[in-house]
N, C-alpha and C. Protein backbone atom coordinates (compact mmCIF):
# COMPACT_ATOMS: atom_id res chain seq x y z
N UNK A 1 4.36 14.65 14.53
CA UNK A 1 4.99 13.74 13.59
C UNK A 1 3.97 12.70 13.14
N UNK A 2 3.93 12.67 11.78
CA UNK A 2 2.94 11.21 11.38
C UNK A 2 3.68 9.61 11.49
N UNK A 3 3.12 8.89 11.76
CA UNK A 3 3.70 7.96 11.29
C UNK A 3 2.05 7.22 10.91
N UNK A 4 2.58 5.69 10.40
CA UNK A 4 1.67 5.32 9.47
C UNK A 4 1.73 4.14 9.83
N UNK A 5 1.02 3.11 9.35
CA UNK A 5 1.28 1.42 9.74
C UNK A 5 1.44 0.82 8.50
N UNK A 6 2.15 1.47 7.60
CA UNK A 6 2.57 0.53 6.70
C UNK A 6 3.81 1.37 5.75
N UNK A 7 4.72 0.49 5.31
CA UNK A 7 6.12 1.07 5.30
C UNK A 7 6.70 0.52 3.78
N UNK A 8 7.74 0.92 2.87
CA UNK A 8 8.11 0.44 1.80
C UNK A 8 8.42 -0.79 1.92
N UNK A 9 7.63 -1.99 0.90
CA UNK A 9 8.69 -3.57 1.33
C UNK A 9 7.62 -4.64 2.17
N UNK A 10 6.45 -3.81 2.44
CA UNK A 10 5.50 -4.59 3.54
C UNK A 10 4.16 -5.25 2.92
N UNK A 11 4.19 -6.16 2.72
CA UNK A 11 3.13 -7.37 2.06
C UNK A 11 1.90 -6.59 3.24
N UNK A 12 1.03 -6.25 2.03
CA UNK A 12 -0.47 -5.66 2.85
C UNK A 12 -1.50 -6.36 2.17
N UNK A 13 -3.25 -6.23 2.83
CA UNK A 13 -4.12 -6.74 2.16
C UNK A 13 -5.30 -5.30 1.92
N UNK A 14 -6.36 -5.34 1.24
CA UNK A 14 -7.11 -4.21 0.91
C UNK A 14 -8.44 -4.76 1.71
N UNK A 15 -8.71 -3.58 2.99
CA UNK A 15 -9.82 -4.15 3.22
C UNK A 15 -10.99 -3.40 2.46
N UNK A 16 -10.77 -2.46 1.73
CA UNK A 16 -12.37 -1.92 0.88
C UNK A 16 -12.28 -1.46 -0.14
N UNK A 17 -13.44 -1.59 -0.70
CA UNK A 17 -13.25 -0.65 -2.22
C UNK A 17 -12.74 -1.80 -3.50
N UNK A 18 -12.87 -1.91 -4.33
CA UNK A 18 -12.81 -1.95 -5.80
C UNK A 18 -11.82 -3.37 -5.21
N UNK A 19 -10.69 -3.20 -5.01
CA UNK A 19 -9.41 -4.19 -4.47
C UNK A 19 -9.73 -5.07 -3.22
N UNK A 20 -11.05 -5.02 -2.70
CA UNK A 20 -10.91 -5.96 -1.54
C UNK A 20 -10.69 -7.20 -1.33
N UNK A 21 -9.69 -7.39 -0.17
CA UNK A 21 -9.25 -9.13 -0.34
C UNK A 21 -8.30 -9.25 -1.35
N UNK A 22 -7.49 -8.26 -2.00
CA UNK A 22 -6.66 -8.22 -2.62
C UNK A 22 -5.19 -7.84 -1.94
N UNK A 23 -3.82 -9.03 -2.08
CA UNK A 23 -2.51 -8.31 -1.65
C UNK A 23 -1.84 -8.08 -2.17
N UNK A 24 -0.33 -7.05 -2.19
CA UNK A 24 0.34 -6.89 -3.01
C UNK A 24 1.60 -6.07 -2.21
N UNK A 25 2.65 -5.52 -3.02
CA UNK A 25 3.43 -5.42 -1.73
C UNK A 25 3.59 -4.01 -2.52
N UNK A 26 3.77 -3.40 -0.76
CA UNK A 26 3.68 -1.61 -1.01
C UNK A 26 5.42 -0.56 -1.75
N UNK A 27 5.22 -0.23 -2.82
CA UNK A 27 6.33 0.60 -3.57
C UNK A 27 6.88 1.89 -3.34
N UNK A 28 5.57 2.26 -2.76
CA UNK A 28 6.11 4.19 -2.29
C UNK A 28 4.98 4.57 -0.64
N UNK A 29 5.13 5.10 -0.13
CA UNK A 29 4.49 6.18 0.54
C UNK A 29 4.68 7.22 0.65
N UNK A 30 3.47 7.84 0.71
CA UNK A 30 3.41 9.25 0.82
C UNK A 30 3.06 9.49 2.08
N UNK A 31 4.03 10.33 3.28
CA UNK A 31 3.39 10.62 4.27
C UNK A 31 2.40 11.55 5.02
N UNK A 32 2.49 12.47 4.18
CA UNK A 32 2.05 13.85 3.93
C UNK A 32 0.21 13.56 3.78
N UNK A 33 0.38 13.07 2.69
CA UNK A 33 -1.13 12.39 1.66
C UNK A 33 -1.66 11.12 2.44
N UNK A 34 -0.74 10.36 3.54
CA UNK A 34 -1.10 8.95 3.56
C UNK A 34 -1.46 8.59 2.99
N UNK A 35 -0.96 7.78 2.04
CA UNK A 35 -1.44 7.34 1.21
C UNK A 35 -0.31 6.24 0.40
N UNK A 36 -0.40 4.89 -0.32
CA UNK A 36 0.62 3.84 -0.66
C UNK A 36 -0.04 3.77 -1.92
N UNK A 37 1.43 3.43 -2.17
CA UNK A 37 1.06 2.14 -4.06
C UNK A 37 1.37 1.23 -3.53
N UNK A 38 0.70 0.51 -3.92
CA UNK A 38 0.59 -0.74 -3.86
C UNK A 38 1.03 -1.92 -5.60
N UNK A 39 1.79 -2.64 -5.45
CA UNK A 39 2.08 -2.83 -6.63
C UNK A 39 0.76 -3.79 -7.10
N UNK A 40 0.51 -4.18 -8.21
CA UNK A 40 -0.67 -4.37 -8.94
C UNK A 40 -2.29 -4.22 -8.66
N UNK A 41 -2.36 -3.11 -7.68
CA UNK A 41 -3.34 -2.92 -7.36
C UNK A 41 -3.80 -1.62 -7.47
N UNK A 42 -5.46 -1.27 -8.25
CA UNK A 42 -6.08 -0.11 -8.08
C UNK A 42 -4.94 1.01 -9.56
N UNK A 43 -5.65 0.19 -10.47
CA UNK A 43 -4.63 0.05 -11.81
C UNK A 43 -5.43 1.44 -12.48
N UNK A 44 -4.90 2.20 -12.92
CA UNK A 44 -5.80 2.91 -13.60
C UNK A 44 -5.72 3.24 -14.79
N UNK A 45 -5.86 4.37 -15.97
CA UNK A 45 -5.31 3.78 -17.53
C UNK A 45 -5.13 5.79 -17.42
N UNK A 46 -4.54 6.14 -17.86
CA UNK A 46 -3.60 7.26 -18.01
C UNK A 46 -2.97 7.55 -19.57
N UNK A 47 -3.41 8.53 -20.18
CA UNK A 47 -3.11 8.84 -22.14
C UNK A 47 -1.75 9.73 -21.38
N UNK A 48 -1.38 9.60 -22.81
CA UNK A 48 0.52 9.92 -22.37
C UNK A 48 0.60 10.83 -23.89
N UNK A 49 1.31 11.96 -24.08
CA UNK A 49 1.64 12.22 -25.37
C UNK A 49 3.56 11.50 -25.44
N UNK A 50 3.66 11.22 -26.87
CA UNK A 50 5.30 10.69 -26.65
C UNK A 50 6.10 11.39 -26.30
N UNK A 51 6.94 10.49 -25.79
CA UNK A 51 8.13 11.06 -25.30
C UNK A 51 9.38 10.06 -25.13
N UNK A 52 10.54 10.35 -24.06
CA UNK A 52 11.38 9.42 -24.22
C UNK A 52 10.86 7.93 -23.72
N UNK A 53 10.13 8.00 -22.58
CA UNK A 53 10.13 6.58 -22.04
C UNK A 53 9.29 6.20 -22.86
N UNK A 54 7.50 6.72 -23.20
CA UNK A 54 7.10 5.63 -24.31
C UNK A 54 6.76 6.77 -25.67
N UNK A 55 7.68 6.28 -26.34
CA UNK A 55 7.78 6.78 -27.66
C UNK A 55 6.64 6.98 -28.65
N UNK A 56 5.63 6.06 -28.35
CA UNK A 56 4.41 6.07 -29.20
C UNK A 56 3.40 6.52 -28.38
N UNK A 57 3.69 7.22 -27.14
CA UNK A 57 2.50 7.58 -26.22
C UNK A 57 1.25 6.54 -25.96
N UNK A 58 -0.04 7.36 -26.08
CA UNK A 58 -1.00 6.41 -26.21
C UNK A 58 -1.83 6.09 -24.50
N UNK A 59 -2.41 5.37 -24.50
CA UNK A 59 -2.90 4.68 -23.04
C UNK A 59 -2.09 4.50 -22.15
N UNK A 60 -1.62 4.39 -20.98
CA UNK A 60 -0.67 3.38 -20.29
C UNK A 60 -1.31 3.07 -19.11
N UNK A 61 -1.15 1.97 -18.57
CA UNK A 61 -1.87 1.34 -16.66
C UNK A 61 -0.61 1.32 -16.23
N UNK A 62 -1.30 2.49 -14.85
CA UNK A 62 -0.46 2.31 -13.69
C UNK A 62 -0.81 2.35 -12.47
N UNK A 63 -0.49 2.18 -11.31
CA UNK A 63 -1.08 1.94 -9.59
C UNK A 63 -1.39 3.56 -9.31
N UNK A 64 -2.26 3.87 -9.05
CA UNK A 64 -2.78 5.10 -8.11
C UNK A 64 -2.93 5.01 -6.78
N UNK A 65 -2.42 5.59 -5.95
CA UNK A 65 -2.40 5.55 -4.65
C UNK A 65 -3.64 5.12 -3.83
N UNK A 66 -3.57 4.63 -2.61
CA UNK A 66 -4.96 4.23 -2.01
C UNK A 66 -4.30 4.24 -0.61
N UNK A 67 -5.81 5.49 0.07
CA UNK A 67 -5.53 5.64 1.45
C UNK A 67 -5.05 4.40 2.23
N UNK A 68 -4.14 4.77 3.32
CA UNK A 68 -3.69 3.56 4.17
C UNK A 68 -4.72 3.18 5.17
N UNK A 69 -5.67 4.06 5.01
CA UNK A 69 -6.63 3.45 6.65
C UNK A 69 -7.07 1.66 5.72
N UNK A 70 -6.96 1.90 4.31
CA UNK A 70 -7.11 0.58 3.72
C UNK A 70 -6.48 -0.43 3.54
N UNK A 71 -5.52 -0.11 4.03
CA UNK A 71 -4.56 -1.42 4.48
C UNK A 71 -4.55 -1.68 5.48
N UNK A 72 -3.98 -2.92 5.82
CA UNK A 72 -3.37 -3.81 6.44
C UNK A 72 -2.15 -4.27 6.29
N UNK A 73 -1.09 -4.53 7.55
CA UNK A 73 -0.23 -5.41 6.91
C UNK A 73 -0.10 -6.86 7.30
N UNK A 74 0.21 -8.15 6.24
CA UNK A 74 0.03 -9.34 6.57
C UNK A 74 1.35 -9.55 7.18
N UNK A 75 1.53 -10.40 8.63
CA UNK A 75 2.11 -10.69 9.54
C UNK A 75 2.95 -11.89 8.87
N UNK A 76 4.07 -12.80 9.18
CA UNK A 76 4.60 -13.91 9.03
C UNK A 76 3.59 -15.50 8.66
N UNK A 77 2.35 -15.34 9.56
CA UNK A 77 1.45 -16.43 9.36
C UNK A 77 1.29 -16.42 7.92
N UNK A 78 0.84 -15.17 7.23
CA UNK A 78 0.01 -14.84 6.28
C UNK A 78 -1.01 -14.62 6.86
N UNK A 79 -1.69 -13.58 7.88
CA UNK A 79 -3.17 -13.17 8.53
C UNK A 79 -2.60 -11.66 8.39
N UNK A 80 -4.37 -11.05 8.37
CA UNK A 80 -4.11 -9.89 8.42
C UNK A 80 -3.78 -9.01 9.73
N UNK A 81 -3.27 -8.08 10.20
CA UNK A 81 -2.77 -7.49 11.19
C UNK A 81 -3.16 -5.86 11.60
N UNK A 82 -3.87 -6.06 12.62
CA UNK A 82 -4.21 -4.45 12.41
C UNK A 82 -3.02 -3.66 13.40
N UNK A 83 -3.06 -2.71 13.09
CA UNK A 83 -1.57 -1.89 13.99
C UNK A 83 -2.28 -1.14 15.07
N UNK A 84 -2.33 -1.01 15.80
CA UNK A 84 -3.00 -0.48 17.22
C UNK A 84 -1.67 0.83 17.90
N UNK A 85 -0.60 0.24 17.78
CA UNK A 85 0.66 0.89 18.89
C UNK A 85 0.49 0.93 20.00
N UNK A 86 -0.09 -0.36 20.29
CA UNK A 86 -0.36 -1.25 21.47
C UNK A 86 0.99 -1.86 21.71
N UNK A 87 1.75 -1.70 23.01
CA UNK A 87 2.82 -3.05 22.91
C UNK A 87 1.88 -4.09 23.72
N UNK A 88 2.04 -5.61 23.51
CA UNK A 88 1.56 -6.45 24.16
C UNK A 88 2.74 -7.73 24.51
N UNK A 89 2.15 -8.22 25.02
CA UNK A 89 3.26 -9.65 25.67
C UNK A 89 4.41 -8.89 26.50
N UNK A 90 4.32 -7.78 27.63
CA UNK A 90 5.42 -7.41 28.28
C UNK A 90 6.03 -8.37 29.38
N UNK A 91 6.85 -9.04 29.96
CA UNK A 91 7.53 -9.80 30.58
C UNK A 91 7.90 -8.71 31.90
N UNK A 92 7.03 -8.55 33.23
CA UNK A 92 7.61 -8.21 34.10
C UNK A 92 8.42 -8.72 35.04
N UNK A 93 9.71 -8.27 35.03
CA UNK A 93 10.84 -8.87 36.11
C UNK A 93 10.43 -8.75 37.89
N UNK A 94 10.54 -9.92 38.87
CA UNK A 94 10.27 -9.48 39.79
C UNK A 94 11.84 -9.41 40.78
C-alpha cells in the first residue's frame, strides 16, 4: 500500500526546483504517480482548440503536477515539517 505525506487540503512548501520556498495548498493527488497540484504553483501554458469551457480556445495556465518527495507540509507554527512515520513524545504508564 502507498501512502504519501501529503494529503488534499494540506498547506505545503517546495523544497526544489523552479518553485522553491514557495507555498500553496495541495488540490489533487495522485497516488499511483505521487505526485500533487499544488494550487498556484509550477504554472504551465497549455493551447486548447475551442470548445465548451473556453470557447475561443487559445493559450490557457494551469498547475502541473510536482513530485511529492518536493514537498513538505507546513505544521500549525507555520515551519516546515518533514514526515518521517516516526511516532515521538510516547507517555509510558508505570
Amino acid at each position: 500500500m502507498n501512502t504519501l505525506n501529503v494529503k488534499k487540503g494540506d498547506n505545503v512548501v517546495v523544497n526544489s526546483g523552479e518553485n522553491k520556498g514557495k507555498t500553496g495548498k495541495v488540490l489533487s493527488v495522485n497516488v499511483e504517480k505521487k505526485t500533487a497540484i499544488v494550487e498556484g504553483l509550477n504554472i504551465v501554458k497549455k493551447s486548447t482548440k475551442p470548445n465548451a469551457k473556453y470557447p475561443q480556445g487559445g493559450i490557457i495556465e494551469k498547475e502541473a503536477p510536482i513530485h511529492v518527495s518536493k514537498l513538505n507540509r507546513i505544521n500549525e507554527n507555520g515551519k516546515a515539517v518533514r514526515s518521517t512515520g516516526k511516532v515521538t513524545n510516547i507517555k509510558i504508564k508505570k
